[in-house]
Protein backbone atom coordinates (compact mmCIF):
# COMPACT_ATOMS: atom_id res chain seq x y z
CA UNK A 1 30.62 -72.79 30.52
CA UNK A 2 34.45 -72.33 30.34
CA UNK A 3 36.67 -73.61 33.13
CA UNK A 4 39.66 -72.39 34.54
CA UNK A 5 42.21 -74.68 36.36
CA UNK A 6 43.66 -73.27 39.61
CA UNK A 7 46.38 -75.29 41.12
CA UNK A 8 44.66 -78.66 40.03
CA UNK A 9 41.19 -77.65 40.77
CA UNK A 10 38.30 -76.16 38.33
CA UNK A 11 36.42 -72.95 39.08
CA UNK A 12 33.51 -71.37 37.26
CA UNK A 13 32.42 -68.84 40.01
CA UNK A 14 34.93 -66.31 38.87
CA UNK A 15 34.69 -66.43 35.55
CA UNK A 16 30.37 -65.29 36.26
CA UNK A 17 31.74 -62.88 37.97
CA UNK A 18 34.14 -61.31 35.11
CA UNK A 19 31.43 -61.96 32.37
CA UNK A 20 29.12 -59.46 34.67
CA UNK A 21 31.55 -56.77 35.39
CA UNK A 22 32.31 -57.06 31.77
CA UNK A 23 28.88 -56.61 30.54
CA UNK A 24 28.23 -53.82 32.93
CA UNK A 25 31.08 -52.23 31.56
CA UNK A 26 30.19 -52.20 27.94
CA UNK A 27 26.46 -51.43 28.74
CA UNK A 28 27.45 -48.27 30.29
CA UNK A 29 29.66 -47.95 26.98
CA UNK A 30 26.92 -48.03 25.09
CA UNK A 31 24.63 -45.40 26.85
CA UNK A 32 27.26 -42.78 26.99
CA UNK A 33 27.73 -44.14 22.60
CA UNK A 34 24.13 -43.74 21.99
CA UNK A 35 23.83 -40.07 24.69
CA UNK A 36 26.41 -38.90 22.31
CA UNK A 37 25.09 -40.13 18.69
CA UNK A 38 21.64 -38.30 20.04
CA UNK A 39 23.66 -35.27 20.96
CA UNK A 40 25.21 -35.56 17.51
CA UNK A 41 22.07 -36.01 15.82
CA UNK A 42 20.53 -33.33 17.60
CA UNK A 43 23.54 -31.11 16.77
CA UNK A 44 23.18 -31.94 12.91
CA UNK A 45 19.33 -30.95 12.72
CA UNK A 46 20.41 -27.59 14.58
CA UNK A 47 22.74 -27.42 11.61
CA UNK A 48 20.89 -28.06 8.96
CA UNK A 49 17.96 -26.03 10.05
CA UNK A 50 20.44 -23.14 10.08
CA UNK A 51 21.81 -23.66 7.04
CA UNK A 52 18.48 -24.28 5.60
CA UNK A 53 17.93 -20.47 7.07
CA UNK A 54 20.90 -19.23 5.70
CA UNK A 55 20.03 -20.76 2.22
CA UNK A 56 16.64 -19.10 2.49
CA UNK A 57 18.17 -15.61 3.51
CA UNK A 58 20.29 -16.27 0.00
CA UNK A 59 17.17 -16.87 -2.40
CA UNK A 60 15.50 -13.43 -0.56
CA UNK A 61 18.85 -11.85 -1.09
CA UNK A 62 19.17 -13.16 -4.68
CA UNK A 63 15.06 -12.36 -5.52
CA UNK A 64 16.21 -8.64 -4.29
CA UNK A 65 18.92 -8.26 -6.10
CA UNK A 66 17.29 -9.48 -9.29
CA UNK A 67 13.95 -8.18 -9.02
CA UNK A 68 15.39 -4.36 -8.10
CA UNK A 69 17.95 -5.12 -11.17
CA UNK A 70 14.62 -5.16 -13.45
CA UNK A 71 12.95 -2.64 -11.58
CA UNK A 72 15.44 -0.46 -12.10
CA UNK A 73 15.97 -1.60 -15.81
CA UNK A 74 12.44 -0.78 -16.01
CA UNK A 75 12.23 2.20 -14.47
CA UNK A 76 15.27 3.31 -16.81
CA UNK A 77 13.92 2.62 -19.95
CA UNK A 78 10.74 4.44 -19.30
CA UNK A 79 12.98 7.49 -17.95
CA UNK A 80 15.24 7.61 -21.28
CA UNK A 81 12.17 6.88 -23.54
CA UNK A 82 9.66 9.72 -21.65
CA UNK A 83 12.88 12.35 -22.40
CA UNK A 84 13.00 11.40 -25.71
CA UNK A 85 9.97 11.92 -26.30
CA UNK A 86 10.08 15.41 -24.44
CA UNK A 87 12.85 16.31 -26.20
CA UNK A 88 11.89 15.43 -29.25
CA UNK A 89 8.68 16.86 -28.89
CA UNK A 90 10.77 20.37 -27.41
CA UNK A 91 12.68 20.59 -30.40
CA UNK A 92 9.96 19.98 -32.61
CA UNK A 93 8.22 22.51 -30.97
CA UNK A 94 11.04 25.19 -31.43
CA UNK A 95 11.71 24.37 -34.99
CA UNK A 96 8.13 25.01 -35.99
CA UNK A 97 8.32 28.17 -33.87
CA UNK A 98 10.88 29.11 -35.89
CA UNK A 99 10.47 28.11 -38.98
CA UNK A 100 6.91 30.55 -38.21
CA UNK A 101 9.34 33.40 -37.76
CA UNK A 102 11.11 33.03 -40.96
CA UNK A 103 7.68 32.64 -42.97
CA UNK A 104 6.25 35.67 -40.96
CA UNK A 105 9.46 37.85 -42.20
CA UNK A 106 8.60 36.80 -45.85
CA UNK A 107 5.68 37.76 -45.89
CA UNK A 108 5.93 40.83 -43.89
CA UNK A 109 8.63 41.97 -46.11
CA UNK A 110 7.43 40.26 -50.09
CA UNK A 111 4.06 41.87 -49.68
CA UNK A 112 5.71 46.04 -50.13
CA UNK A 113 8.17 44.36 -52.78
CA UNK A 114 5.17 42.90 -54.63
CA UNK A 115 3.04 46.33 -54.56
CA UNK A 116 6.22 48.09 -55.59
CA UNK A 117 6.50 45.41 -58.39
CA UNK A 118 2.67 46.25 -59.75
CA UNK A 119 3.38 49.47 -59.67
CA UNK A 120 6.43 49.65 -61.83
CA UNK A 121 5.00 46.97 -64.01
CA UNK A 122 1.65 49.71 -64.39
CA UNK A 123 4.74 52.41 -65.65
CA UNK A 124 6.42 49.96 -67.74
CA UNK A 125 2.63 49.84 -69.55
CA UNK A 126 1.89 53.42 -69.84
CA UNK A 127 5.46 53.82 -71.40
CA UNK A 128 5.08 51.09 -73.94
CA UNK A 129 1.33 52.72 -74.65
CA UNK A 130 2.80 56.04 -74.88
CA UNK A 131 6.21 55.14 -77.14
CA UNK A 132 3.66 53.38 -79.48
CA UNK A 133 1.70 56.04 -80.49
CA UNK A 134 4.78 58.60 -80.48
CA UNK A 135 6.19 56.19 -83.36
CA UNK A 136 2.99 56.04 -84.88
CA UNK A 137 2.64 59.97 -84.74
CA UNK A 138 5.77 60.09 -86.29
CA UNK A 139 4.90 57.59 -88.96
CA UNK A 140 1.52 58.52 -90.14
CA UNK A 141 0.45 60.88 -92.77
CA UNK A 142 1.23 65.23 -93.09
CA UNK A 143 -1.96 65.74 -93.33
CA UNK A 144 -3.08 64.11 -89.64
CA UNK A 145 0.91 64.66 -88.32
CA UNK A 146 -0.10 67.71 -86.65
CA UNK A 147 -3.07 66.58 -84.91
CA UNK A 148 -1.57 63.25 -83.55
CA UNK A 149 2.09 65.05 -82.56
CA UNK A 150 -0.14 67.41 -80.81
CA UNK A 151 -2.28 64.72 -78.97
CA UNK A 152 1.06 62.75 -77.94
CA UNK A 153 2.69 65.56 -76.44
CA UNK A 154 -0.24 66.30 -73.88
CA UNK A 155 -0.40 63.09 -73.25
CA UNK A 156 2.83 62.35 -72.67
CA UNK A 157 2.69 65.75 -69.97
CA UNK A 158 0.16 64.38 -68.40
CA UNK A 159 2.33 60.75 -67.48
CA UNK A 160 4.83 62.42 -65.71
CA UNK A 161 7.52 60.70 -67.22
CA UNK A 162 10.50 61.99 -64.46
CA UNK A 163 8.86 60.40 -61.66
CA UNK A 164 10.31 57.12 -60.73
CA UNK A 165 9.04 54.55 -57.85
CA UNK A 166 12.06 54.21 -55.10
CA UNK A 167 13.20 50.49 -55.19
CA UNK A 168 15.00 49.42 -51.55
CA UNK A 169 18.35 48.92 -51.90
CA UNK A 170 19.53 45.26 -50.80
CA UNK A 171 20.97 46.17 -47.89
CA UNK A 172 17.45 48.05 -47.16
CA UNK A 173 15.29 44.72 -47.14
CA UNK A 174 15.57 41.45 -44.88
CA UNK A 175 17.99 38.88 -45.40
CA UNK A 176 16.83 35.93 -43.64
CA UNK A 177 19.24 34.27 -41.82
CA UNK A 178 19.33 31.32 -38.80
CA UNK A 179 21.46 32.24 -35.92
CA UNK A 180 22.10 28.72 -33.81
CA UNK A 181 24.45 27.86 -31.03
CA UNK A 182 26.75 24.71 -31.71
CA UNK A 183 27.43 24.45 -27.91
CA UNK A 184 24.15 23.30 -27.45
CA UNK A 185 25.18 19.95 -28.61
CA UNK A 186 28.10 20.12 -26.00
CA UNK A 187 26.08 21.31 -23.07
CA UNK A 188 23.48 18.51 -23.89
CA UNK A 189 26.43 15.76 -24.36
CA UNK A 190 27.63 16.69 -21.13
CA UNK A 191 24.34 16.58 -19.07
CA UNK A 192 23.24 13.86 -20.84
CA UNK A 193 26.53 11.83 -19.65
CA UNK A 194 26.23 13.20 -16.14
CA UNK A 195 22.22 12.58 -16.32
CA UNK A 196 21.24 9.78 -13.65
CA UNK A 197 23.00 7.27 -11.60
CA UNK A 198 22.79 3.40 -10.95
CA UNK A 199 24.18 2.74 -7.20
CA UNK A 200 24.21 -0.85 -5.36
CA UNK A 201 23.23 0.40 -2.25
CA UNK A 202 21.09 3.59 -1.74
CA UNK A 203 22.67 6.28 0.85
CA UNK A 204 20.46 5.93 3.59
CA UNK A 205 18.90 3.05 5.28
CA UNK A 206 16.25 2.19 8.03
CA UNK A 207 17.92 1.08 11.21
CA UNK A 208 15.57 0.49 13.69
CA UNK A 209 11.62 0.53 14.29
CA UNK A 210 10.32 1.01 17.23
CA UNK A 211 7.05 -0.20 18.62
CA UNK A 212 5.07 3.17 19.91
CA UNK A 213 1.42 2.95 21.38
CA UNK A 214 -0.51 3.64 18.17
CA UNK A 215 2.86 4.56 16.05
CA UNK A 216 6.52 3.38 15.37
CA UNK A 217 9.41 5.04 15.52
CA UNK A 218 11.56 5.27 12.45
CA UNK A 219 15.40 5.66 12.79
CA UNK A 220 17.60 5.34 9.50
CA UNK A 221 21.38 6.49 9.19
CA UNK A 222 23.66 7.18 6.32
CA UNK A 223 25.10 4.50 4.73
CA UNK A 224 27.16 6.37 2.27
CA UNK A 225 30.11 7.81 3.81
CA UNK A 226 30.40 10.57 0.66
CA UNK A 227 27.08 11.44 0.57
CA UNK A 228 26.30 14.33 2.25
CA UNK A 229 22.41 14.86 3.08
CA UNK A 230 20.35 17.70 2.84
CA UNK A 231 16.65 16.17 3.93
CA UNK A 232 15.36 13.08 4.30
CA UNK A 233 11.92 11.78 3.11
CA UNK A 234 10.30 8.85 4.85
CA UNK A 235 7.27 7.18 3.14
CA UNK A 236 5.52 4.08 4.30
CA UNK A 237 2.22 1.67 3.41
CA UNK A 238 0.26 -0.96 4.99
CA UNK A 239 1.98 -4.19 3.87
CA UNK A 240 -0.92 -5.38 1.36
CA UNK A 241 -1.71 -1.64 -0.35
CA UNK A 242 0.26 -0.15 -3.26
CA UNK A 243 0.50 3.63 -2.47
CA UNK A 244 3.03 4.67 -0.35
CA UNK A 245 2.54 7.91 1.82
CA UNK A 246 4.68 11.27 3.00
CA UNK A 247 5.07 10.79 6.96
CA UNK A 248 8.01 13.28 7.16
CA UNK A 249 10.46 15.50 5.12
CA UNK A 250 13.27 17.47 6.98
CA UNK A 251 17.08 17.12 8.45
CA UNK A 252 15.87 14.26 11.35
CA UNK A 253 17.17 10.97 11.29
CA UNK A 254 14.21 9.68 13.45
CA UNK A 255 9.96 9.93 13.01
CA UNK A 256 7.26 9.40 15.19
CA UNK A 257 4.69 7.74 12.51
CA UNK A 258 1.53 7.91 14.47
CA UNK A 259 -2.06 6.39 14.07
CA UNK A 260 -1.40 3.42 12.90
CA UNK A 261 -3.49 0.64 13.61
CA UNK A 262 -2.14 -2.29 15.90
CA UNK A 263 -1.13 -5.83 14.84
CA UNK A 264 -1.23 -4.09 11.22
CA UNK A 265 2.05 -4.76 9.25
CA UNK A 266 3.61 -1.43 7.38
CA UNK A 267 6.36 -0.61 5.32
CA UNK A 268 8.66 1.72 5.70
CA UNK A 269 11.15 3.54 3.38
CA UNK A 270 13.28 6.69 3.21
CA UNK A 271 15.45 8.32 0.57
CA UNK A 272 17.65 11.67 0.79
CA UNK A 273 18.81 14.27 -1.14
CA UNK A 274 21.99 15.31 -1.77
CA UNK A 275 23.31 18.98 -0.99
CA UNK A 276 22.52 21.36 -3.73
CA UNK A 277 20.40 18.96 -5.61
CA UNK A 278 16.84 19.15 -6.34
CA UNK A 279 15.96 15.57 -7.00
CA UNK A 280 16.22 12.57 -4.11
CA UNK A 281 18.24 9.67 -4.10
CA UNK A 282 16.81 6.02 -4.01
CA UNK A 283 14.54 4.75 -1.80
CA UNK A 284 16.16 2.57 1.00
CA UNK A 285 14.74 -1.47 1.19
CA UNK A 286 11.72 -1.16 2.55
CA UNK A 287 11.59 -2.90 5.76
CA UNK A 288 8.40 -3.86 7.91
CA UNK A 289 7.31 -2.97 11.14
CA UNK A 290 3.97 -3.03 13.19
CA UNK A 291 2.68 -2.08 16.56
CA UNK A 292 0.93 -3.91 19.33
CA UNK A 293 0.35 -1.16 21.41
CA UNK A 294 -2.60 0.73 22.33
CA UNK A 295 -2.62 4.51 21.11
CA UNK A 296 -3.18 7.04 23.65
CA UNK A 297 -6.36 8.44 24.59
CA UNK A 298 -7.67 10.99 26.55
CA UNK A 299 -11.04 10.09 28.55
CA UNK A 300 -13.80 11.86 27.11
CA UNK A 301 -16.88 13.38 28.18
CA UNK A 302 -14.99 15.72 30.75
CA UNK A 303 -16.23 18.61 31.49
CA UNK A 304 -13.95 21.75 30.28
CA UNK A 305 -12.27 19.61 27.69
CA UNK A 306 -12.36 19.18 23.71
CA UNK A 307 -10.82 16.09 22.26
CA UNK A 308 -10.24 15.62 18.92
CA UNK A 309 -11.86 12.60 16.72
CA UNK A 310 -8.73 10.64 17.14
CA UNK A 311 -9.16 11.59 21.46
CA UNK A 312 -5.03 12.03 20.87
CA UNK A 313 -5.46 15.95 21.26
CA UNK A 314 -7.28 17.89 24.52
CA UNK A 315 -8.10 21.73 23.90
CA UNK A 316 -9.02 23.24 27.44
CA UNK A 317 -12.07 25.14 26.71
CA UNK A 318 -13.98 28.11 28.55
CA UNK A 319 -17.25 25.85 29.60
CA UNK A 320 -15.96 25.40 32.93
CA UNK A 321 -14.48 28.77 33.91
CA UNK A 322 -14.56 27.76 37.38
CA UNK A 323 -12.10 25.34 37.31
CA UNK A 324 -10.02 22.77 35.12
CA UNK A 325 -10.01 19.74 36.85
CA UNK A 326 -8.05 16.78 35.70
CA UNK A 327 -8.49 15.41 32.71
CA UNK A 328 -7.10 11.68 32.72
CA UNK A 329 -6.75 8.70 29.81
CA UNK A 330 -9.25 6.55 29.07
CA UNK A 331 -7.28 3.83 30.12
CA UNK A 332 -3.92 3.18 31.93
CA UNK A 333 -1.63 2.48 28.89
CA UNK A 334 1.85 3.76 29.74
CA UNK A 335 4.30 1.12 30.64
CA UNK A 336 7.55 1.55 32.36
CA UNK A 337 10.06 1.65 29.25
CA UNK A 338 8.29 3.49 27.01
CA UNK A 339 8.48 7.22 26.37
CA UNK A 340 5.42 9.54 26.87
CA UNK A 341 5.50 12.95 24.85
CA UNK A 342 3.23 15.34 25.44
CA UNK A 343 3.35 18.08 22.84
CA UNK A 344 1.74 21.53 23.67
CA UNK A 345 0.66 23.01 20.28
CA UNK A 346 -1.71 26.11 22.22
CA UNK A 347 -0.80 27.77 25.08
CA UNK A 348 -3.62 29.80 27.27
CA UNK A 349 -2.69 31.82 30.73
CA UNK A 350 -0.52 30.27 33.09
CA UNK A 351 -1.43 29.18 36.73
CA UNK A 352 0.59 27.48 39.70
CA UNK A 353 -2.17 24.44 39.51
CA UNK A 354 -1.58 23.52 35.52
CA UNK A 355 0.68 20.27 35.09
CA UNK A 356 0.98 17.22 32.93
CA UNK A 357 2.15 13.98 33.94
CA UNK A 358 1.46 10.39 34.84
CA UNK A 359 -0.23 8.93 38.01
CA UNK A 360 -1.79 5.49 39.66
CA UNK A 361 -4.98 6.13 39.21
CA UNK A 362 -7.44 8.32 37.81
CA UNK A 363 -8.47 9.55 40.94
CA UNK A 364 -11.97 11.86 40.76
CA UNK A 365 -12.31 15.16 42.02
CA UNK A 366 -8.71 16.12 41.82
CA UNK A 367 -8.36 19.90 40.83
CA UNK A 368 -4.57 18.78 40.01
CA UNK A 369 -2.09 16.45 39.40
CA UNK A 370 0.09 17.93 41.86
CA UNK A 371 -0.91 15.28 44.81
CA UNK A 372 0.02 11.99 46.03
CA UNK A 373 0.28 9.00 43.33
CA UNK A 374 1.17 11.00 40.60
CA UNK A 375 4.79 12.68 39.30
CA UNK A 376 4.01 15.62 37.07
CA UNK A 377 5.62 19.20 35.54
CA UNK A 378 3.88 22.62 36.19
CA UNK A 379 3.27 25.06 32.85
CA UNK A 380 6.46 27.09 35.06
CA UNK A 381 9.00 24.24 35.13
CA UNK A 382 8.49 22.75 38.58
CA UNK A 383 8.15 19.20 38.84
CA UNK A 384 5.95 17.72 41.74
CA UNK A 385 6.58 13.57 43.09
CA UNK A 386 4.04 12.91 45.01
CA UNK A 387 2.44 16.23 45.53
CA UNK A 388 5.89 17.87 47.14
CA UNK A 389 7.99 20.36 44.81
CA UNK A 390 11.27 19.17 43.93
CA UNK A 391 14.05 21.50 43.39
CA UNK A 392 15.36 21.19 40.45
CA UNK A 393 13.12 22.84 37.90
CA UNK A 394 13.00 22.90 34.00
CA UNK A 395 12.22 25.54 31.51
CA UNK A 396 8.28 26.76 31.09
CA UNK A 397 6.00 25.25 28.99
CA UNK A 398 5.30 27.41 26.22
CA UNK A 399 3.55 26.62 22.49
CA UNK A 400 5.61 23.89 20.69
CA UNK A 401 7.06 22.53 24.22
CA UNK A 402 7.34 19.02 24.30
CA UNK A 403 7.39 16.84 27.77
CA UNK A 404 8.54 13.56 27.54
CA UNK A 405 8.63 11.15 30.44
CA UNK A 406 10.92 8.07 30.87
CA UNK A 407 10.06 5.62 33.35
CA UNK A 408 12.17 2.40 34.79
CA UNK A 409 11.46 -0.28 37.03
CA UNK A 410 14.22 -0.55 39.67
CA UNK A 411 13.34 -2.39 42.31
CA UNK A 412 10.51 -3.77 44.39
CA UNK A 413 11.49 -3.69 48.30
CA UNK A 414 9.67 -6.23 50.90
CA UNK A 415 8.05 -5.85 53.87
CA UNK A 416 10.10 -5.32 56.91
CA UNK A 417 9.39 -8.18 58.94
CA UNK A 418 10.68 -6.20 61.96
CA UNK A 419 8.03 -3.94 61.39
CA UNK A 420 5.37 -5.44 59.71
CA UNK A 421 2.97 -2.61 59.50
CA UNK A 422 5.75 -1.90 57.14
CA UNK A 423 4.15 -2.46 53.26
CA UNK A 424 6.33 -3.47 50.34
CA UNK A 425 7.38 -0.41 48.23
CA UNK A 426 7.94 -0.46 44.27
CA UNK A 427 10.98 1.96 43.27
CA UNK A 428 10.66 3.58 39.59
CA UNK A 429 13.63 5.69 38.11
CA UNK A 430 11.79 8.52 35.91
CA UNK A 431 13.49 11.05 33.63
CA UNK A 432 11.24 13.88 32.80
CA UNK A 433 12.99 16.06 29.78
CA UNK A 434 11.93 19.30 28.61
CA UNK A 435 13.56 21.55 26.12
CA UNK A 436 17.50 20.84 26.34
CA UNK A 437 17.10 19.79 30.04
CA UNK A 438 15.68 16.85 32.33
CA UNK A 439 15.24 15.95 35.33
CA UNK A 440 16.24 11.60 37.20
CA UNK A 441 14.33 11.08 40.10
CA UNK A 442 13.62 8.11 42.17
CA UNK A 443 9.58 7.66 42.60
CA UNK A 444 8.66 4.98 45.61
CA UNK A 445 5.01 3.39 45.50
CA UNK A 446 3.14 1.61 47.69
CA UNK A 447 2.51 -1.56 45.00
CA UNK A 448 3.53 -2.94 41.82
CA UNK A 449 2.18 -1.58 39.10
CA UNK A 450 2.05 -2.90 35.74
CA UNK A 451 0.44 0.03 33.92
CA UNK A 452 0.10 3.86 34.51
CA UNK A 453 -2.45 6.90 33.65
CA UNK A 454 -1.38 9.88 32.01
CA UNK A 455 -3.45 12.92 33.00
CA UNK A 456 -3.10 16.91 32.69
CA UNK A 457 -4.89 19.84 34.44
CA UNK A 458 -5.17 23.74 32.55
CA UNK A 459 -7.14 26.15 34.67
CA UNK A 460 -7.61 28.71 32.18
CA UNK A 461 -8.88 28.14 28.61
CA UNK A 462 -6.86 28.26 25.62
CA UNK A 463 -4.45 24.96 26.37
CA UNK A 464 -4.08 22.55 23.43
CA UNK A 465 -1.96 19.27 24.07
CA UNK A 466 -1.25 16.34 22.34
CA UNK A 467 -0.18 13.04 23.53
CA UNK A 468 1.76 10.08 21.79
């Protein structure tokens, strides 16, 4: 141990002390080193796991630009080589057609020249005939002159020799000729060079998908900032077939693709075409979406009520005349957040008791949804929280009507410990639209709810609603 002399005398007591405080010092050194060489280390696997992402988002953004490069190499090939083909095959087609013409006109028109032709050729015969035995008349003997001038000259009465066969003039038979339009060429040059496109990016692309209880909702946009749409086409698949299938073709920019089944992944794609063109545009990148939500089903085995196979569709039928009743879902699947639709595709007679709408339970022996528990819109437009009529009403329900509801969680309030007969109270913010209008009203229940049933009540037959 090291000494230290103070004023003559030799301590060691203070120099412990200084080696402690000095140790301390670097120990805590070291813990704050190695808290921020973990830190760091942590900090460098974060990195390097997202650049390992980013470097695979590069090889999937290389493989698609390579592998729709030869796709659409491909597909260009076979397109030139199919219309080549075609065309070849057209203007074969047309030059045999024609050349058919031409041989039809030569024989039509050869086959009078040719009888003509016998027949002179029959008069040039007779005339050589009848010249030979004038000359040989004229040659023979005096004693059998007489006799064989005699026999030529009726003969040569009978031959007629001052009628002639008419021969057409030139101008009187066919001339053959071809008659063909050089600007062919030109027109085909020039739609051939304005013939198909290659683009980078296709006009329109999928921007959202949106889980739906037996669906997804498809939303795309325009891309292409010169391209100006006429109709869109969206096709999807499930994510292990090869066919893809028509959902929708019109002027929306959004789809409701419905039974679908859940935790199933599909792809989804959508093209365009172009004002005043006929053929569409190319398909967008597919992109894949999937549902987890239950579809919506009506409850079956209700009296005065037909459901379709799918139980997505009610028709109110005339087997319970006395009364409609409320027909309810099979099970509560509307959650606050998502939007309930119901479309009315058949409309029977109207009456103050018919509604649709959503409710806490599925409460038995109710001859309407207009009561307590339940929020709901009459066939006239009224809308009824709770059983009482609100005032602000929206248009009537008519065939192709759709209802949509909207609901949001807002609050839950607690007991009131003043008053503690008081019961908590769970405030939801619902939107009911119809047509071009809606309706934002506060609902108040009695508990929380995680889940609500969807119902609706027709009195009269006729009444045909789906629900998605």
């Amino acid at each position: 141990m090291a000494a230290v002399k103070v004023e003559g005398k030799v301590t060691t007591r203070t120099n412990y002390k200084l080696s402690r405080r000095s140790a301390g010092r670097m120990s805590v050194e070291a813990e704050v080193l190695l808290q921020e060489a973990k830190e760091s280390i942590e900090a460098a696997q974060n990195y390097r796991s997202e650049l390992q992402q980013r470097l695979q988002g590069l090889s999937q953004a290389r493989k698609q630009v390579r592998g729709s490069s030869t796709h659409t190499r491909e597909t260009l090939r076979r397109h030139f080589q199919e219309l080549q083909t075609a065309l070849n095959r057209l203007l074969t087609d047309r030059l045999n057609s024609l050349l058919q013409e031409v041989d039809a006109i030569e024989q039509d028109s050869v086959s009078p020249l040719d009888d003509c032709q016998k027949l002179i050729e029959h008069g040039v015969s007779i005339a050589d005939e009848l010249l030979r035995e004038g000359e040989a008349a004229i040659r023979c003997g005096i004693s059998d002159k007489e006799d064989k001038l005699c026999s030529f000259a009726k003969k040569a009465l009978n031959i007629q020799l001052d009628s002639l066969p008419e021969v057409p003039a030139l101008v009187d038979v066919p001339c053959v000729s071809a008659q063909l339009d050089d600007s062919l060429l030109h027109v085909m040059r020039e739609r051939v060079l304005r013939h198909g496109s290659v683009s980078a990016h296709p006009p329109v692309q999928i921007e959202e998908l949106v889980e739906r209880p037996g669906g997804v909702l498809v939303r795309w946009c325009k891309v292409d900032e010169d391209f100006n749409p006429q109709d869109y086409r969206l096709q999807y698949r499930r994510s292990n077939g090869t066919q893809y299938e028509d959902a929708y073709v019109g002027k929306e920019c959004e789809f409701l693709v419905l039974h679908l089944d859940p935790h199933t992944d599909y792809l989804f794609r959508v093209c365009a075409r172009g004002e005043g063109r006929t053929e569409w545009s190319p398909w967008s990148v597919p992109q894949t979406g999937y549902t987890t939500l239950t579809p919506h089903e009506w409850c079956p085995g209700v009296d005065g009520y037909i459901l379709s196979s799918r139980k997505n569709i009610a028709m109110r039928s005339d087997s319970n005349s006395g009364g409609g009743g409320v027909l309810y879902s099979s099970s509560p699947t509307y959650y606050c957040g998502q939007t309930l639709t119901f479309k009315i595709s058949a409309a029977g007679q109207m009456h103050k008791l018919d509604s649709v709408g959503v409710c806490v339970d599925n409460c038995e022996g109710s001859e309407s949804l207009q009561r307590d528990q339940a929020v709901c819109i009459s066939t006239n437009g009224a809308v009824f929280v709770n059983g009482k009529e609100m005032t602000n009403q929206l248009p009537a329900i008519s065939v192709g009507s759709s209802v949509t509801f909207d609901m949001e969680a807002v609050s839950l309030f607690p007991v009131n410990n003043n008053n503690p007969s008081d019961s908590a109270s769970f405030k939801l913010r619902v939107t009911i639209g119809s047509g071009n209008r809606e309706v934002v009203f506060y609902w108040l229940l009695e508990q929380v709810v995680d889940s609500l049933f969807f119902g609706c009540s027709f009195v009269h037959p006729g009444w045909k609603v789906l629900v998605f």
